[in-house]
PDB file of N, CA and C in Angstrom:
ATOM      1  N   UNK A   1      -2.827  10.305  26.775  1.00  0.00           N
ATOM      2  CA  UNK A   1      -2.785  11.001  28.034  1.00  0.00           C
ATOM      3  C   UNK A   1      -3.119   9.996  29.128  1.00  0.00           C
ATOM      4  N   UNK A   2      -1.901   9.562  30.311  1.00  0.00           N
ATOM      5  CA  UNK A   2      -2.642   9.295  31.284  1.00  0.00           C
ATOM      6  C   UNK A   2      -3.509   9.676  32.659  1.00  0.00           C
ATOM      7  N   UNK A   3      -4.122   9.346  33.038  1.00  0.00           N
ATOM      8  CA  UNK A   3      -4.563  10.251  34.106  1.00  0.00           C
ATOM      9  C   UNK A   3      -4.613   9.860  35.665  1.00  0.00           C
ATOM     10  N   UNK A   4      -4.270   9.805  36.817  1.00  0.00           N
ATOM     11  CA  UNK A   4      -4.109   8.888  38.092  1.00  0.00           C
ATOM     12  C   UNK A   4      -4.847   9.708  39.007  1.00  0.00           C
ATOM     13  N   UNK A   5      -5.853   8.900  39.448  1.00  0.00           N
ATOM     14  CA  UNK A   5      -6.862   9.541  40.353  1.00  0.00           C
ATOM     15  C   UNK A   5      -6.348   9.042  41.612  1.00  0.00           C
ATOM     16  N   UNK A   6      -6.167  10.216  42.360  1.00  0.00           N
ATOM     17  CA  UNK A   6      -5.656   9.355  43.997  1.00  0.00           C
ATOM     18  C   UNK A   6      -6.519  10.180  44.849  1.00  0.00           C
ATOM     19  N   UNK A   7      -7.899   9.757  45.566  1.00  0.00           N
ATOM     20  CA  UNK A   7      -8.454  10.959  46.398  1.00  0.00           C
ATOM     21  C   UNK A   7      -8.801  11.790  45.671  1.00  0.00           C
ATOM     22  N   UNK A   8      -8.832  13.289  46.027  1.00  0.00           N
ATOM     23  CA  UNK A   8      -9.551  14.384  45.069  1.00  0.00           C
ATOM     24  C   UNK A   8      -8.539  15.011  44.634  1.00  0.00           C
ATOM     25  N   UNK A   9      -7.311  14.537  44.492  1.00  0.00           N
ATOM     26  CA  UNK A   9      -6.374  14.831  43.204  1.00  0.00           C
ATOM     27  C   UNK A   9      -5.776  14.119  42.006  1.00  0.00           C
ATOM     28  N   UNK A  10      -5.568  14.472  41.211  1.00  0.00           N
ATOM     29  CA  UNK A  10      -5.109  13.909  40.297  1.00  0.00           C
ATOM     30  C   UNK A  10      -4.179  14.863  38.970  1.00  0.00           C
ATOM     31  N   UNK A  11      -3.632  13.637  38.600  1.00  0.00           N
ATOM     32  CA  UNK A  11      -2.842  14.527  38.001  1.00  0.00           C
ATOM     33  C   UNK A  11      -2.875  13.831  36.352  1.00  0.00           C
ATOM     34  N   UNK A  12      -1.864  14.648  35.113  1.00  0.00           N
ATOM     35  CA  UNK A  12      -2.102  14.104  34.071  1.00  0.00           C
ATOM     36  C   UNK A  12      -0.681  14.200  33.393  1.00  0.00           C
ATOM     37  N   UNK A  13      -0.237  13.067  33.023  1.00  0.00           N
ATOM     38  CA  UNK A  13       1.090  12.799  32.555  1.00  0.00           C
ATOM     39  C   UNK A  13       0.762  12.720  30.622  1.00  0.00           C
ATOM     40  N   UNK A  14       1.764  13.422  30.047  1.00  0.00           N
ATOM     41  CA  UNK A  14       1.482  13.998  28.735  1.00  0.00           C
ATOM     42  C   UNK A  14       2.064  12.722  28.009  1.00  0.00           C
ATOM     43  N   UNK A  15       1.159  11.357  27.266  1.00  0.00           N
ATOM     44  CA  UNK A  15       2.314  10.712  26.202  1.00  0.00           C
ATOM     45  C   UNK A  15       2.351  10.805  25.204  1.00  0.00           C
ATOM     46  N   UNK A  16       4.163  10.866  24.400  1.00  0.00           N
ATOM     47  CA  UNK A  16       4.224  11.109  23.480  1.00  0.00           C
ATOM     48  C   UNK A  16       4.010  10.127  22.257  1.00  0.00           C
ATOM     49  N   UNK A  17       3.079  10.091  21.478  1.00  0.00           N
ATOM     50  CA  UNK A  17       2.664   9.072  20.464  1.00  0.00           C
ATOM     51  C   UNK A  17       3.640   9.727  18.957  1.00  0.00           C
ATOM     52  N   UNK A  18       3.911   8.075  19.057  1.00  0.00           N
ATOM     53  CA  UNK A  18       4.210   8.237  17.502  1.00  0.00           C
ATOM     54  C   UNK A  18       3.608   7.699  16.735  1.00  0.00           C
ATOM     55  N   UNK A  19       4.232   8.440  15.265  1.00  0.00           N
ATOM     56  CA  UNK A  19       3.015   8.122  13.796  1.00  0.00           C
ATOM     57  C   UNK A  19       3.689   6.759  13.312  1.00  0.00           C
ATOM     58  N   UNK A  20       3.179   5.887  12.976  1.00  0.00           N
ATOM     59  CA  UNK A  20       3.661   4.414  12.357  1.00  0.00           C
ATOM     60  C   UNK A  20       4.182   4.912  10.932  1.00  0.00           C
ATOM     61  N   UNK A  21       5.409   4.061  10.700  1.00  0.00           N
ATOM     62  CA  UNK A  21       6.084   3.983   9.816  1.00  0.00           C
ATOM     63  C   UNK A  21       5.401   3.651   8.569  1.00  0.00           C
ATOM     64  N   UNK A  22       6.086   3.752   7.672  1.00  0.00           N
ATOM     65  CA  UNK A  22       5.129   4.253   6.410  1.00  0.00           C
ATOM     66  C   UNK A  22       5.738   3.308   5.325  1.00  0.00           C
ATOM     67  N   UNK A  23       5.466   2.281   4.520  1.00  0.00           N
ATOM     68  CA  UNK A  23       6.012   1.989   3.207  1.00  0.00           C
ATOM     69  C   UNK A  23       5.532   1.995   1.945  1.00  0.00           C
ATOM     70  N   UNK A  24       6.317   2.299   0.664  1.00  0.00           N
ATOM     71  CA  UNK A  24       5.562   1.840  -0.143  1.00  0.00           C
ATOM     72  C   UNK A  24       5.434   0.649  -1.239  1.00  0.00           C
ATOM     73  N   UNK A  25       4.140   0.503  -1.421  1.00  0.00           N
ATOM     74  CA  UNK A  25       3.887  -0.534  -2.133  1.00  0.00           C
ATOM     75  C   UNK A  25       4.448  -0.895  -3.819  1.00  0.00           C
ATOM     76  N   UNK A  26       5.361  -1.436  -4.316  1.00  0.00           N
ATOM     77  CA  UNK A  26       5.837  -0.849  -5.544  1.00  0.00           C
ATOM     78  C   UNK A  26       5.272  -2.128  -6.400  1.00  0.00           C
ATOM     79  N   UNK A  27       5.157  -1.650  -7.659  1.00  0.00           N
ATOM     80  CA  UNK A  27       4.499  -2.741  -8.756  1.00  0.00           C
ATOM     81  C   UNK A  27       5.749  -2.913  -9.326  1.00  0.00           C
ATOM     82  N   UNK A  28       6.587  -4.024 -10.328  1.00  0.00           N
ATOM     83  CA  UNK A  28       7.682  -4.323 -11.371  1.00  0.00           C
ATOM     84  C   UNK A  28       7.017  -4.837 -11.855  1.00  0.00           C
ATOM     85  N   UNK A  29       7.700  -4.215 -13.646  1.00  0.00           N
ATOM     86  CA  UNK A  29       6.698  -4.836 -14.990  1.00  0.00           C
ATOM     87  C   UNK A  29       7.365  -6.063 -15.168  1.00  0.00           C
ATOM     88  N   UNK A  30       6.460  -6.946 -15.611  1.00  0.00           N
ATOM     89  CA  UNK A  30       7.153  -8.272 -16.292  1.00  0.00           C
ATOM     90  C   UNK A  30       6.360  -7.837 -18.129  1.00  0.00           C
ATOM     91  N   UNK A  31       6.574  -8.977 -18.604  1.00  0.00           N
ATOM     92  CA  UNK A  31       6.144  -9.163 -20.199  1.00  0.00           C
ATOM     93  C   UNK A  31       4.993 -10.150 -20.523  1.00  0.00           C
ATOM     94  N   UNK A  32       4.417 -10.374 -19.172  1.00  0.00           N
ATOM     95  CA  UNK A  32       3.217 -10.816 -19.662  1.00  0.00           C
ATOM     96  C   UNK A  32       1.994 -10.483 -18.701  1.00  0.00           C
ATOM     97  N   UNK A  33       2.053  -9.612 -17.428  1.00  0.00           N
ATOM     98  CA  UNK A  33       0.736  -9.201 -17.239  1.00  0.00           C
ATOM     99  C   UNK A  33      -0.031  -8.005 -18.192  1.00  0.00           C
ATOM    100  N   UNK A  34      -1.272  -8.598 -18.479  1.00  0.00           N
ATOM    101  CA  UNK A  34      -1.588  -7.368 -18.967  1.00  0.00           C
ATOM    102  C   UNK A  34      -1.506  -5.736 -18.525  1.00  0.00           C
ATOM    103  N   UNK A  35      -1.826  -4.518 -19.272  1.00  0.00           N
ATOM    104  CA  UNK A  35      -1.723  -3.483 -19.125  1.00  0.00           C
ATOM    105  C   UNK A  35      -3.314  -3.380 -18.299  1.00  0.00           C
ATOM    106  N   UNK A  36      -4.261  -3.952 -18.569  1.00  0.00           N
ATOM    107  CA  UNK A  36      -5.921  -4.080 -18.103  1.00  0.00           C
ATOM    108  C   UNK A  36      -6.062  -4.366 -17.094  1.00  0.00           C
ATOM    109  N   UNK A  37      -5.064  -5.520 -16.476  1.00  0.00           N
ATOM    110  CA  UNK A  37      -5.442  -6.033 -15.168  1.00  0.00           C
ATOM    111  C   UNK A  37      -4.254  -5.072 -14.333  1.00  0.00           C
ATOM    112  N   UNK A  38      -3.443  -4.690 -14.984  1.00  0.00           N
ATOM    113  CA  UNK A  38      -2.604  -3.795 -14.101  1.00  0.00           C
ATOM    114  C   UNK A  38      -3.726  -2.648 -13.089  1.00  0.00           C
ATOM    115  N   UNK A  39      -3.995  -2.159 -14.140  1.00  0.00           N
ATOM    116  CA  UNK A  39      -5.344  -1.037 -14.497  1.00  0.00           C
ATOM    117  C   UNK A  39      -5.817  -1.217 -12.912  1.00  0.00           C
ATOM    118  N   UNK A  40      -6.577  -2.213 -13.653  1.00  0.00           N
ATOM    119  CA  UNK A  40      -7.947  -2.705 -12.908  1.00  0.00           C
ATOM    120  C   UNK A  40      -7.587  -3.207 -11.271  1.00  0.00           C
ATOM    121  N   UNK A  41      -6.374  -4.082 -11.097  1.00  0.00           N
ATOM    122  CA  UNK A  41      -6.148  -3.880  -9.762  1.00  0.00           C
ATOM    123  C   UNK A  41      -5.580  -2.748  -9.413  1.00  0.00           C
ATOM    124  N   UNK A  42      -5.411  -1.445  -9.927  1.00  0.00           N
ATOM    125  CA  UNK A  42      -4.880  -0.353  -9.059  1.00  0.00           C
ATOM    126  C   UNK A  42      -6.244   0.316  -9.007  1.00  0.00           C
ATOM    127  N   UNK A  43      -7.253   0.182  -9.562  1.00  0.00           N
ATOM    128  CA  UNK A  43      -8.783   0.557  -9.232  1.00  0.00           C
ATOM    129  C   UNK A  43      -9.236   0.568  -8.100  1.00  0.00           C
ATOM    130  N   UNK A  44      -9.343  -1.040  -7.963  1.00  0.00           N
ATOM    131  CA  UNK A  44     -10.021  -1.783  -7.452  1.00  0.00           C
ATOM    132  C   UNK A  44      -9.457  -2.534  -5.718  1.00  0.00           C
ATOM    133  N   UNK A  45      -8.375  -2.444  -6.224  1.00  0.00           N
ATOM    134  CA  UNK A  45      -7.396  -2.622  -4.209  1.00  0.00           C
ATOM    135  C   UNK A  45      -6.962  -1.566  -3.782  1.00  0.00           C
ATOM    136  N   UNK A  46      -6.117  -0.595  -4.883  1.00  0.00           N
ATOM    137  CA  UNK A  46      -5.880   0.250  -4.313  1.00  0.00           C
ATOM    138  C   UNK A  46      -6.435   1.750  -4.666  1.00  0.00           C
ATOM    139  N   UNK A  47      -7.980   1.765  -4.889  1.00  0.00           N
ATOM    140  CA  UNK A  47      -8.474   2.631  -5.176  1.00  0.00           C
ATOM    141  C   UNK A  47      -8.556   3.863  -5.510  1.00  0.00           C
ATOM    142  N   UNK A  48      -7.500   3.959  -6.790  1.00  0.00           N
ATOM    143  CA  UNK A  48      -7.351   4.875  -7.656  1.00  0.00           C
ATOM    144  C   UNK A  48      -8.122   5.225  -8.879  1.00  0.00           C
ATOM    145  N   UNK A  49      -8.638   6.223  -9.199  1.00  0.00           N
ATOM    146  CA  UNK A  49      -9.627   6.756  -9.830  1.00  0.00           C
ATOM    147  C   UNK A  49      -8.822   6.067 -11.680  1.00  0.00           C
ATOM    148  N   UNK A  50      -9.875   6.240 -12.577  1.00  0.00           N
ATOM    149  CA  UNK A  50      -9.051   5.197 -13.726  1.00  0.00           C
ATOM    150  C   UNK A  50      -7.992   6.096 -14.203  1.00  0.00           C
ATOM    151  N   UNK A  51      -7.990   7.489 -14.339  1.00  0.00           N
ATOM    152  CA  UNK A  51      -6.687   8.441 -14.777  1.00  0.00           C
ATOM    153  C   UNK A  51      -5.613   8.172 -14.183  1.00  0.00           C
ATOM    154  N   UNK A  52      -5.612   7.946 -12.907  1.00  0.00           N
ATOM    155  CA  UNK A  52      -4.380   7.873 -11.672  1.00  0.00           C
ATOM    156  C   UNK A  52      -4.094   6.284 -11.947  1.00  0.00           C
ATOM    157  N   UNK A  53      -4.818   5.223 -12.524  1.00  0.00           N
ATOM    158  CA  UNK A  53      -4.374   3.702 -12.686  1.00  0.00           C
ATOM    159  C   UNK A  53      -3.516   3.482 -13.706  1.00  0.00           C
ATOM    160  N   UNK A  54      -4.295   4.832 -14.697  1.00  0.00           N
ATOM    161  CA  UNK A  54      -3.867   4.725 -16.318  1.00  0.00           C
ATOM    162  C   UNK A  54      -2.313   4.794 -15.925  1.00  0.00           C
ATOM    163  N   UNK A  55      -2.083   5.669 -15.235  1.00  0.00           N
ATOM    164  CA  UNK A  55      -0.870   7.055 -15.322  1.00  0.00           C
ATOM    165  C   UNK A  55       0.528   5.834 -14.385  1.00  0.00           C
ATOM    166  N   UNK A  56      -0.178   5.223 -13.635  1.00  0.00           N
ATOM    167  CA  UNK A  56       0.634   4.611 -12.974  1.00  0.00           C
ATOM    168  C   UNK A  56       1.334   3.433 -13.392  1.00  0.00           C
ATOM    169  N   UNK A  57       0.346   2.488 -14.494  1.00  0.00           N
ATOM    170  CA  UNK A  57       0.551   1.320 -15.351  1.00  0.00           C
ATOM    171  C   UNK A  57       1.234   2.069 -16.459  1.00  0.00           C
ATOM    172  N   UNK A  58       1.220   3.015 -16.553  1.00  0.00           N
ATOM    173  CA  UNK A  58       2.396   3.201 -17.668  1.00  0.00           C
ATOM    174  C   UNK A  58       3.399   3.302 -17.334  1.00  0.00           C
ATOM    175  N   UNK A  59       3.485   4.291 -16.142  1.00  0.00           N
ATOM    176  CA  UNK A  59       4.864   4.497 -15.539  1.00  0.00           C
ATOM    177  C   UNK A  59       5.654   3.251 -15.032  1.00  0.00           C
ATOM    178  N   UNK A  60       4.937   1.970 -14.550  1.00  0.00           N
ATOM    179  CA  UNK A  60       5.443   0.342 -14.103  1.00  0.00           C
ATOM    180  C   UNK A  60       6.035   0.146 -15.763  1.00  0.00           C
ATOM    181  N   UNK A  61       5.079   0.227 -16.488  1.00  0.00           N
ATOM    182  CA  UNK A  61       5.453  -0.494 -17.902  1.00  0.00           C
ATOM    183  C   UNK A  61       6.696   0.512 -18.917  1.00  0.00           C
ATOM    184  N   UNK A  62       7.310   1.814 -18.699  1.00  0.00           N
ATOM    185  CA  UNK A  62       7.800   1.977 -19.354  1.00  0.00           C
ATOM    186  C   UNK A  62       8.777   2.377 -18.686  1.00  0.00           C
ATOM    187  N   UNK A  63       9.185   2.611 -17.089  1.00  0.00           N
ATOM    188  CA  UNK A  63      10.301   2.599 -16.169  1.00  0.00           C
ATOM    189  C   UNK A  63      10.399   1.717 -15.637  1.00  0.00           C
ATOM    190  N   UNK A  64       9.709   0.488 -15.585  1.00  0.00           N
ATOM    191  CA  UNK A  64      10.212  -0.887 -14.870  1.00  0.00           C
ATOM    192  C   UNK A  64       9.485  -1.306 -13.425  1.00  0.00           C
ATOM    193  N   UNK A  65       8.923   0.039 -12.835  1.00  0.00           N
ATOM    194  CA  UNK A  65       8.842   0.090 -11.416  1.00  0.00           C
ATOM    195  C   UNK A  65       7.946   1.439 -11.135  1.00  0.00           C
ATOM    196  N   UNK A  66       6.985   1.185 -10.476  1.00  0.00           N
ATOM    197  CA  UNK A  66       6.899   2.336  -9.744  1.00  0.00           C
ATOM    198  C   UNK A  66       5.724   2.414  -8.341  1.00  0.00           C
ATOM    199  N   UNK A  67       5.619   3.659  -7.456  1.00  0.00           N
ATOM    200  CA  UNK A  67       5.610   3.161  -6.575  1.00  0.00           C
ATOM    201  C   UNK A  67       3.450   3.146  -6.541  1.00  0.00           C
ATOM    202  N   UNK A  68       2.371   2.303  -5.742  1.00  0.00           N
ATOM    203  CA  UNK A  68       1.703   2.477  -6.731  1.00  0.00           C
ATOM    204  C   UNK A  68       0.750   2.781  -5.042  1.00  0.00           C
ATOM    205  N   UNK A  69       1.324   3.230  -4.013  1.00  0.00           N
ATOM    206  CA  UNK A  69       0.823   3.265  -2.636  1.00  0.00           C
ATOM    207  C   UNK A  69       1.767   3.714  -1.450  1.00  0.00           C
ATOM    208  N   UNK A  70       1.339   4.408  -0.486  1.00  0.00           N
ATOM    209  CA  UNK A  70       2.280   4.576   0.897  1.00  0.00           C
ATOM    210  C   UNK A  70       1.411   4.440   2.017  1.00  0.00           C
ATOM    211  N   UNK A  71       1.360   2.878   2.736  1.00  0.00           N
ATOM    212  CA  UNK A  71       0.936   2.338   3.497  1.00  0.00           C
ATOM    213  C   UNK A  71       1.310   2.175   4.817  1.00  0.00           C
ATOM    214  N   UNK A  72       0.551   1.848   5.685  1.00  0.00           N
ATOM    215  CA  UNK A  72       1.488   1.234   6.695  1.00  0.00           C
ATOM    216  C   UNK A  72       1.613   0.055   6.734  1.00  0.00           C
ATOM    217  N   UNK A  73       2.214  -0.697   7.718  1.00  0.00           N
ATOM    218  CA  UNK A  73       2.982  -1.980   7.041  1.00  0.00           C
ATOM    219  C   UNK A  73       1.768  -2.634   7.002  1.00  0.00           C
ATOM    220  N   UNK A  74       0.841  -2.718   7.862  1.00  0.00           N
ATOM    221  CA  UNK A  74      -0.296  -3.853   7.700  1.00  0.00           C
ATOM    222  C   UNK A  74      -1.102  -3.715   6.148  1.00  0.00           C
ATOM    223  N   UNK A  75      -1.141  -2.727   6.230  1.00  0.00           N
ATOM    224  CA  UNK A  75      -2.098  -2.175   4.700  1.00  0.00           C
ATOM    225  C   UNK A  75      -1.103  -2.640   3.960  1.00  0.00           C
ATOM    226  N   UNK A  76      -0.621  -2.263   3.553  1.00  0.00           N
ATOM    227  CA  UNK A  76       0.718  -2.542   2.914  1.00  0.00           C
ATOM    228  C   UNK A  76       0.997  -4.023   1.905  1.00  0.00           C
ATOM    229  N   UNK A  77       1.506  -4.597   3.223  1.00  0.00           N
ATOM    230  CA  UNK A  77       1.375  -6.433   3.125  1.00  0.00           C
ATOM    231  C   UNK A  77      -0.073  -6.734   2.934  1.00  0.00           C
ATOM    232  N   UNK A  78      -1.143  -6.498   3.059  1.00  0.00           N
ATOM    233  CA  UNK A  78      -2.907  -6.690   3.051  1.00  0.00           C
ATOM    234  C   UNK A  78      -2.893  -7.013   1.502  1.00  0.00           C
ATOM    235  N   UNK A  79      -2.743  -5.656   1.059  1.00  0.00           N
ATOM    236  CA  UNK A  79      -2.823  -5.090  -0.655  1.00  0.00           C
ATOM    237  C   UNK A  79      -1.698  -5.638  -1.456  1.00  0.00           C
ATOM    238  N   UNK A  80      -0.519  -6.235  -0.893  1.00  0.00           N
ATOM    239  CA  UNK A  80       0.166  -7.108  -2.040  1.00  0.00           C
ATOM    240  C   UNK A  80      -0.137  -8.232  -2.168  1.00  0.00           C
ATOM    241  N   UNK A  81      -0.707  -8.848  -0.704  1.00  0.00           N
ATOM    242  CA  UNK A  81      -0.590 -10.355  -0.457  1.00  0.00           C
ATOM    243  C   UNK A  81      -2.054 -10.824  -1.200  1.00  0.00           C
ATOM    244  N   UNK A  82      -3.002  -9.525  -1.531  1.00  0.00           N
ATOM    245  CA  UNK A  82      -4.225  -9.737  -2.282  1.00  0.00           C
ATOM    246  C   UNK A  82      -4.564  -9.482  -3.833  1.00  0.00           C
ATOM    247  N   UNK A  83      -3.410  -8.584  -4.071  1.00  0.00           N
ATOM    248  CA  UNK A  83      -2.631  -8.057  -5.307  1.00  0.00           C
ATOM    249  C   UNK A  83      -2.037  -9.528  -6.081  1.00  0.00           C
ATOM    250  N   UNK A  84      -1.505 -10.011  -5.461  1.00  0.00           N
ATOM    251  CA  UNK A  84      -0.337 -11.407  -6.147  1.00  0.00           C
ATOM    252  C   UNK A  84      -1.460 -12.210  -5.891  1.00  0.00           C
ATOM    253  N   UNK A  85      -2.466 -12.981  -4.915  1.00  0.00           N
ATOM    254  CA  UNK A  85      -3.482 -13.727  -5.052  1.00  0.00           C
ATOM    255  C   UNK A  85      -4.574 -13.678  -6.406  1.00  0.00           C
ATOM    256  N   UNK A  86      -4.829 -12.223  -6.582  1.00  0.00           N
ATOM    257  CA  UNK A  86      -5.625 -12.513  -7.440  1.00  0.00           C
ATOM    258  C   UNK A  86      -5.146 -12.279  -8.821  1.00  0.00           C
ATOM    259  N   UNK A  87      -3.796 -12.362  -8.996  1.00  0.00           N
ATOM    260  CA  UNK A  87      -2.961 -12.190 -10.516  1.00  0.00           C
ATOM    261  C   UNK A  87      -3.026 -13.434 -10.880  1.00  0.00           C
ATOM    262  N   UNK A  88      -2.289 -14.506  -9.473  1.00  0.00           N
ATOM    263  CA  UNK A  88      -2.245 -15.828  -9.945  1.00  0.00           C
ATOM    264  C   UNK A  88      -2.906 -16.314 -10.075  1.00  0.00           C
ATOM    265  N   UNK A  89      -4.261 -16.162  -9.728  1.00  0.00           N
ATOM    266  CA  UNK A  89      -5.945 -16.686  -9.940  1.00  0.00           C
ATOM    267  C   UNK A  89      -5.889 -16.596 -11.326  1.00  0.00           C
ATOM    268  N   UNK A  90      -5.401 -15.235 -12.054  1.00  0.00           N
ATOM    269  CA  UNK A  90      -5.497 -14.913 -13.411  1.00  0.00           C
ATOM    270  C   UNK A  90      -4.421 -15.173 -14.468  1.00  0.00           C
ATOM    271  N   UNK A  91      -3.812 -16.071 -13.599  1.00  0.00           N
ATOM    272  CA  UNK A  91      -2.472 -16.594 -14.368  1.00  0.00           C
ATOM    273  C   UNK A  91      -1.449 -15.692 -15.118  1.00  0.00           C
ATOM    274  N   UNK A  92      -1.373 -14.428 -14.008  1.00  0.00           N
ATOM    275  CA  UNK A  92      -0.202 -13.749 -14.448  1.00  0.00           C
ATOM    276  C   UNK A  92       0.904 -13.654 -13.102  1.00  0.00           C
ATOM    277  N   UNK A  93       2.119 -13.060 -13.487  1.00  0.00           N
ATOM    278  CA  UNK A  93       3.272 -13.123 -12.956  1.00  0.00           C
ATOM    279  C   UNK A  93       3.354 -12.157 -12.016  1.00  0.00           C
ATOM    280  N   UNK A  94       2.491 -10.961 -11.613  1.00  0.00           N
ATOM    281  CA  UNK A  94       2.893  -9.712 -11.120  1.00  0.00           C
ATOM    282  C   UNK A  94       3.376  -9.380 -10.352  1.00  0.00           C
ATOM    283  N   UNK A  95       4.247  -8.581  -9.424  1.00  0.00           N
ATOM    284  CA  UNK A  95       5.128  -8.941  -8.811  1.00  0.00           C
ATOM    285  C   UNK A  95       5.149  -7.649  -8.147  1.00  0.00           C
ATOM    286  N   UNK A  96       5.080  -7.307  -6.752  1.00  0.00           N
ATOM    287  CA  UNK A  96       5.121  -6.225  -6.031  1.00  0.00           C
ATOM    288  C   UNK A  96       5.955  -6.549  -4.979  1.00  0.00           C
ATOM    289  N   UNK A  97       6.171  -5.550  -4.129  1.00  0.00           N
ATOM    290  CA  UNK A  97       7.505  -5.238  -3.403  1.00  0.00           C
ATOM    291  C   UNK A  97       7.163  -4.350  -2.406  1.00  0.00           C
ATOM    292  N   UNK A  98       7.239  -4.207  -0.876  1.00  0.00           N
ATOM    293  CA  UNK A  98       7.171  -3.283   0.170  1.00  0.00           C
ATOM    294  C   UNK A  98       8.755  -2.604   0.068  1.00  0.00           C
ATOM    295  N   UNK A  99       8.511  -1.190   0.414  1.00  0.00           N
ATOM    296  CA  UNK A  99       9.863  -0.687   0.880  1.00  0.00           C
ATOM    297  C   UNK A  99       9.739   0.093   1.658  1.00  0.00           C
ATOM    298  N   UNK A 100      10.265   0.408   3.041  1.00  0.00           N
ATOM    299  CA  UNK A 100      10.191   1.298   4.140  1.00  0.00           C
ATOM    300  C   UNK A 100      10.265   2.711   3.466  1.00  0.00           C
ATOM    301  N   UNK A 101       9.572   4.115   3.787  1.00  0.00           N
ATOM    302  CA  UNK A 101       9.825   5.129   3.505  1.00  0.00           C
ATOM    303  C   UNK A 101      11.098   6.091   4.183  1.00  0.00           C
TER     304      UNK A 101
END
């Protein structure tokens, strides 16, 4: 909302805000990260309770892909670019992907 004080009137011009675009964060299985550290970074970055990590590392590991977050772009890029840092710390391959919603 803006508001313009001129003297003892003023008036208030209505703006219309928009909601930021939304993507999501997708995991692809390879054949050598573990199923544990899959786990454990969907815990732990993207703070999913361990049922919802379980449920999701299976679904990467037995459809190829899936989506494991819906961010906005900053979050988004934050959580992969810290996601792939600390795989390769752990000397795995893992491999995530932004896609606009």
């Amino acid at each position: 909302m803006d508001t313009n004080f001129s003297g003892e009137a003023f008036s208030v011009t209505e703006t219309q805000l928009q909601e930021p675009k939304q993507y999501h964060v997708i995991f692809l299985n390879d054949d050598y990260t573990t199923m544990e550290f899959v786990t454990d970074v969907l815990q732990v970055i993207f703070h999913k309770s361990e049922v919802e990590a379980e449920q999701l590392m299976k679904k990467v590991h037995v459809e190829g892909a899936a989506v494991v977050g819906t961010y906005t772009y900053d979050i988004a890029v934050t959580r992969i670019n810290l996601t792939i840092k600390i795989a390769r710390e752990q000397g795995f391959p893992l491999r995530c992907e932004i896609q606009e919603v």
